[in-house]
N, C-alpha and C. Protein backbone atom coordinates (compact mmCIF):
# COMPACT_ATOMS: atom_id res chain seq x y z
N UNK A 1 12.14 15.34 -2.60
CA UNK A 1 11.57 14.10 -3.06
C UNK A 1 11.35 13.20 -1.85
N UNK A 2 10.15 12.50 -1.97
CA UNK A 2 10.09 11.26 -0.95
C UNK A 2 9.81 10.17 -1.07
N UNK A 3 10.68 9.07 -0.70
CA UNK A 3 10.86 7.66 -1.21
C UNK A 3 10.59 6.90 0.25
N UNK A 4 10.38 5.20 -0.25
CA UNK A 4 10.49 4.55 0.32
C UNK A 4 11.60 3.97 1.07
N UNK A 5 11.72 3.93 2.29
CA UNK A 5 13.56 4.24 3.04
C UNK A 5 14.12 2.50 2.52
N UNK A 6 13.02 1.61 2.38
CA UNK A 6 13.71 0.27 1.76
C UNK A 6 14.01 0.01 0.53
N UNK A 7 13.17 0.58 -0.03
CA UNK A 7 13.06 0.43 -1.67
C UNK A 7 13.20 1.35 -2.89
N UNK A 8 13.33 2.66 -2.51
CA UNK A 8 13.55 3.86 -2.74
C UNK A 8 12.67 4.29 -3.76
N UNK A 9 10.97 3.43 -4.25
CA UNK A 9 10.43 3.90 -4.72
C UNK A 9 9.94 5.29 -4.48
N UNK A 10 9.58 5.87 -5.29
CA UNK A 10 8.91 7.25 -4.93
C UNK A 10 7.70 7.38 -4.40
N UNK A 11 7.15 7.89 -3.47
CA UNK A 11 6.10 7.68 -1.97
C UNK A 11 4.77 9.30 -2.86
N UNK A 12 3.89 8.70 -4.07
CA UNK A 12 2.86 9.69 -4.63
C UNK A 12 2.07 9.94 -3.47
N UNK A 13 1.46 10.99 -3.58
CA UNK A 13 0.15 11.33 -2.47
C UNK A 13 0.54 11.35 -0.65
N UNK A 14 1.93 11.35 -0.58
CA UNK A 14 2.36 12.04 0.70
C UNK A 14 2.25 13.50 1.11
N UNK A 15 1.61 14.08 2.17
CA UNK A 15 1.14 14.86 2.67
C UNK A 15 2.71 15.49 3.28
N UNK A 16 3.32 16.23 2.87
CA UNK A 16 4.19 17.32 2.88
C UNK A 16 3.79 18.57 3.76
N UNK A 17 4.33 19.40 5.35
CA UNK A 17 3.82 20.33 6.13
C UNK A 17 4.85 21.01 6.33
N UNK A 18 5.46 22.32 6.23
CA UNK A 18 6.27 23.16 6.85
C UNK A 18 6.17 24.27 6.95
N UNK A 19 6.68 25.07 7.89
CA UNK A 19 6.39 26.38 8.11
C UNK A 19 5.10 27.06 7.73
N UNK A 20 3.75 26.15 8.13
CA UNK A 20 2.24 26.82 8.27
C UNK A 20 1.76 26.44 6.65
N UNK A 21 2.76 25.64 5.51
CA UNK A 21 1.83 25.36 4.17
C UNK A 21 2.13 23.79 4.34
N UNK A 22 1.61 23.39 3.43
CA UNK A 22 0.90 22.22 3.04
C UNK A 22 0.84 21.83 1.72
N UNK A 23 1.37 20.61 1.12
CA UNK A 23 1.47 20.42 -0.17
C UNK A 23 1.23 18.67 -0.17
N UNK A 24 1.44 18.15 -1.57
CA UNK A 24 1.20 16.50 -1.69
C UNK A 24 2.27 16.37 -3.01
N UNK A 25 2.99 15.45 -2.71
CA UNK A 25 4.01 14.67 -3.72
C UNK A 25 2.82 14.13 -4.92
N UNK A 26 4.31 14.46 -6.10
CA UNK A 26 3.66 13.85 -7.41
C UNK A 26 3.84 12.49 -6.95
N UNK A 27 3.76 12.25 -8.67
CA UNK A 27 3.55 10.48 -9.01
C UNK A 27 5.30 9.84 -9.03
N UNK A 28 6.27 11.31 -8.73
CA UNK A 28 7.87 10.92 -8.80
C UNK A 28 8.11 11.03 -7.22
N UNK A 29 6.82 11.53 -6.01
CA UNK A 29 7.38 12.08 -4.97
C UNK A 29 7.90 13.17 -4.86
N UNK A 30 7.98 13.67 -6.24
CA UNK A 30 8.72 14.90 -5.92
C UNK A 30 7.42 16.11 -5.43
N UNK A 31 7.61 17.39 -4.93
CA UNK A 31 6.96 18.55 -4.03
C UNK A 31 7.63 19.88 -3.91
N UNK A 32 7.08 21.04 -3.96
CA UNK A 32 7.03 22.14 -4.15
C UNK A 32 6.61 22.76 -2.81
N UNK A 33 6.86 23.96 -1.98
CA UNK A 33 6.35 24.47 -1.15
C UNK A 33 7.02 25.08 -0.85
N UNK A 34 6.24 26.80 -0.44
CA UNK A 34 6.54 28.07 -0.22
C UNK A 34 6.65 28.40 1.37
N UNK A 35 8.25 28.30 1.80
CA UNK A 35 7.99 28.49 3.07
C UNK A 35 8.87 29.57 3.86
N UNK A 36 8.41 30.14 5.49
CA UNK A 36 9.16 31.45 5.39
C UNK A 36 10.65 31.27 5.87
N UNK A 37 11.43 32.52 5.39
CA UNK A 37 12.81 31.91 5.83
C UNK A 37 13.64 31.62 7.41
N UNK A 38 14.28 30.93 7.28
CA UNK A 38 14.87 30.14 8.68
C UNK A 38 14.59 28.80 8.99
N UNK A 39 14.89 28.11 9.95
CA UNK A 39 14.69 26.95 10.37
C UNK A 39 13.60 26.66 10.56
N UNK A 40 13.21 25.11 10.22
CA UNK A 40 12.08 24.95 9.89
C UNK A 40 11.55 23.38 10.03
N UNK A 41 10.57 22.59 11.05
CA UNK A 41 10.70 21.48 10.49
C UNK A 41 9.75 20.65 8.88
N UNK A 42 9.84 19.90 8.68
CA UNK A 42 9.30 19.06 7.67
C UNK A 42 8.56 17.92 7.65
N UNK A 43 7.59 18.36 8.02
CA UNK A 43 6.76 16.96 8.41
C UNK A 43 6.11 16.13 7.37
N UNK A 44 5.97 14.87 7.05
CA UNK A 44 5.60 13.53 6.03
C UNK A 44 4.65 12.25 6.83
N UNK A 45 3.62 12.47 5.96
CA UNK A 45 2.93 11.45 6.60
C UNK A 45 2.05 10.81 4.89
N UNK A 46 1.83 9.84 5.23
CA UNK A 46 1.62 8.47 3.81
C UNK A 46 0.95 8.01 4.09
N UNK A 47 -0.25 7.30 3.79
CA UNK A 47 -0.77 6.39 3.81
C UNK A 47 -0.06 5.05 4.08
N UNK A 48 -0.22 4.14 4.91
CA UNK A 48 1.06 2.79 4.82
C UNK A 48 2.50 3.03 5.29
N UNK A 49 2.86 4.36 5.99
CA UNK A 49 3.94 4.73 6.15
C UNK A 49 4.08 5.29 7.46
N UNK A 50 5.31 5.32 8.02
CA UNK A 50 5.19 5.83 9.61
C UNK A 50 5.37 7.21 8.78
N UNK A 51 5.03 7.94 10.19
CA UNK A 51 5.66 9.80 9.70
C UNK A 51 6.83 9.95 9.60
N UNK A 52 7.16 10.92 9.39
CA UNK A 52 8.77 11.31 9.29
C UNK A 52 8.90 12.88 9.48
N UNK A 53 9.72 13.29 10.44
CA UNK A 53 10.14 14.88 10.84
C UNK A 53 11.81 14.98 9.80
N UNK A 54 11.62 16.15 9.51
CA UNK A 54 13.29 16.75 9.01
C UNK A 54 13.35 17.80 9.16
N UNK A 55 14.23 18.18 9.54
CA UNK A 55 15.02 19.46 10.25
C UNK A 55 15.68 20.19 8.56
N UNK A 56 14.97 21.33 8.66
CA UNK A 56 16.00 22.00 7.31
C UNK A 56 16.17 23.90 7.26
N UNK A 57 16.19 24.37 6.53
CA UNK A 57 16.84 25.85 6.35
C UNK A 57 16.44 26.28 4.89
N UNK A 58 15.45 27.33 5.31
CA UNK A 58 15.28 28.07 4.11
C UNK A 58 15.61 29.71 4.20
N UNK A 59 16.76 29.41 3.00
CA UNK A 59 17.51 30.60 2.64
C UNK A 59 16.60 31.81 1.97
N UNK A 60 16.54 33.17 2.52
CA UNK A 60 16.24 34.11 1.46
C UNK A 60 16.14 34.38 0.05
N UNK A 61 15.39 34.44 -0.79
CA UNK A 61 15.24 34.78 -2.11
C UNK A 61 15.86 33.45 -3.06
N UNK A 62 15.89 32.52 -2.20
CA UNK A 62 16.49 31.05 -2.63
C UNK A 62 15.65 30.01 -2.79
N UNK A 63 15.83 29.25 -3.92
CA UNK A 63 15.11 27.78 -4.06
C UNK A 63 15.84 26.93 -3.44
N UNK A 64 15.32 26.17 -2.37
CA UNK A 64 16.13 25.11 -1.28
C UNK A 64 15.42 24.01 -1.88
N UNK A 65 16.71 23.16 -2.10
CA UNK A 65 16.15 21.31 -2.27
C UNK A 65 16.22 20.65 -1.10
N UNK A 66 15.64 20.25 -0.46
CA UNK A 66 16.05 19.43 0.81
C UNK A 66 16.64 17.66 0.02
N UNK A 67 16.75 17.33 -0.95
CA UNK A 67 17.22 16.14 -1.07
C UNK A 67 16.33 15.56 -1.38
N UNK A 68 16.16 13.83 -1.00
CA UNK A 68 15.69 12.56 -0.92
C UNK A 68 14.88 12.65 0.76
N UNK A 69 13.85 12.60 1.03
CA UNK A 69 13.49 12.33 2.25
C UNK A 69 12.64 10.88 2.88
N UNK A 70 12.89 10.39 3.22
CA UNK A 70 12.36 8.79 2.90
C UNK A 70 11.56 8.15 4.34
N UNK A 71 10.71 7.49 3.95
CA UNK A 71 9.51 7.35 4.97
C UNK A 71 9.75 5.57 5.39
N UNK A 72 9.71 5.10 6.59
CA UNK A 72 9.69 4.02 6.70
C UNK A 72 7.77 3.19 6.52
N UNK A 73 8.35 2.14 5.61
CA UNK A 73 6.96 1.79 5.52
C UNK A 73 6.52 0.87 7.08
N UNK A 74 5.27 1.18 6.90
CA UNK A 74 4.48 0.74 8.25
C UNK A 74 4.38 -0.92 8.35
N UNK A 75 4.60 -1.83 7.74
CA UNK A 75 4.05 -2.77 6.67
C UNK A 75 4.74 -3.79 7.62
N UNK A 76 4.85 -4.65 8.75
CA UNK A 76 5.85 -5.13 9.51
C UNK A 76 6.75 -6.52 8.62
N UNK A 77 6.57 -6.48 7.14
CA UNK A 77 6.41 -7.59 6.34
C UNK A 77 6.89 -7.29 5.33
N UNK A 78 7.45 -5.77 5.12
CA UNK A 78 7.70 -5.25 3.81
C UNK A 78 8.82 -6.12 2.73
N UNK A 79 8.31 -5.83 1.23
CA UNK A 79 9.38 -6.56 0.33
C UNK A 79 10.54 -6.20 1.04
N UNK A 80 11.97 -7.19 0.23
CA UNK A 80 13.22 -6.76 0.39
C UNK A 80 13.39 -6.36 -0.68
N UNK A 81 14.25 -5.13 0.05
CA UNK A 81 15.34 -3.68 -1.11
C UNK A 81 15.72 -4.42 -2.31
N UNK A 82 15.38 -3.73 -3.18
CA UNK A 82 15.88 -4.36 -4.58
C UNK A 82 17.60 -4.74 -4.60
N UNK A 83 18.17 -5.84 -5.71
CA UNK A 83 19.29 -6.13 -5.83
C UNK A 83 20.26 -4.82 -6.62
């Protein structure tokens, strides 16, 4: 999944890259992608958002979640984090 690192909304239509595929977050951020096994990075780029690299590990014959991955917005002005 990929969120906003202030606000933790969910970041739709982020451009998702690893290991040679390519995918785009739903409307939850959440993403799917088939990649080969071993180390691997994770690249995120948004519209309105800096990029973001992550370092992760995909196991053999395994569905890997990498988590929450969260993009700093570009915005030098952005709202403050919800209460």
């Amino acid at each position: 999944m990929v969120e906003d690192l202030q606000t933790s909304a969910p970041i739709a239509g982020a451009t998702v890259k690893a290991g040679g595929s390519s995918t785009t977050t739903d409307a939850n951020g959440a993403f799917n992608l088939s990649v080969p096994v071993g180390k691997l990075t994770v690249s995120i780029t948004a519209p309105g958002y800096q990029s973001g690299s992550f370092s992760a590990v995909s196991d053999p014959g395994q569905t890997d979640d990498v988590g929450v991955l969260t993009l700093l917005n570009a915005d030098t002005n952005p709202p403050a984090p919800p209460v």
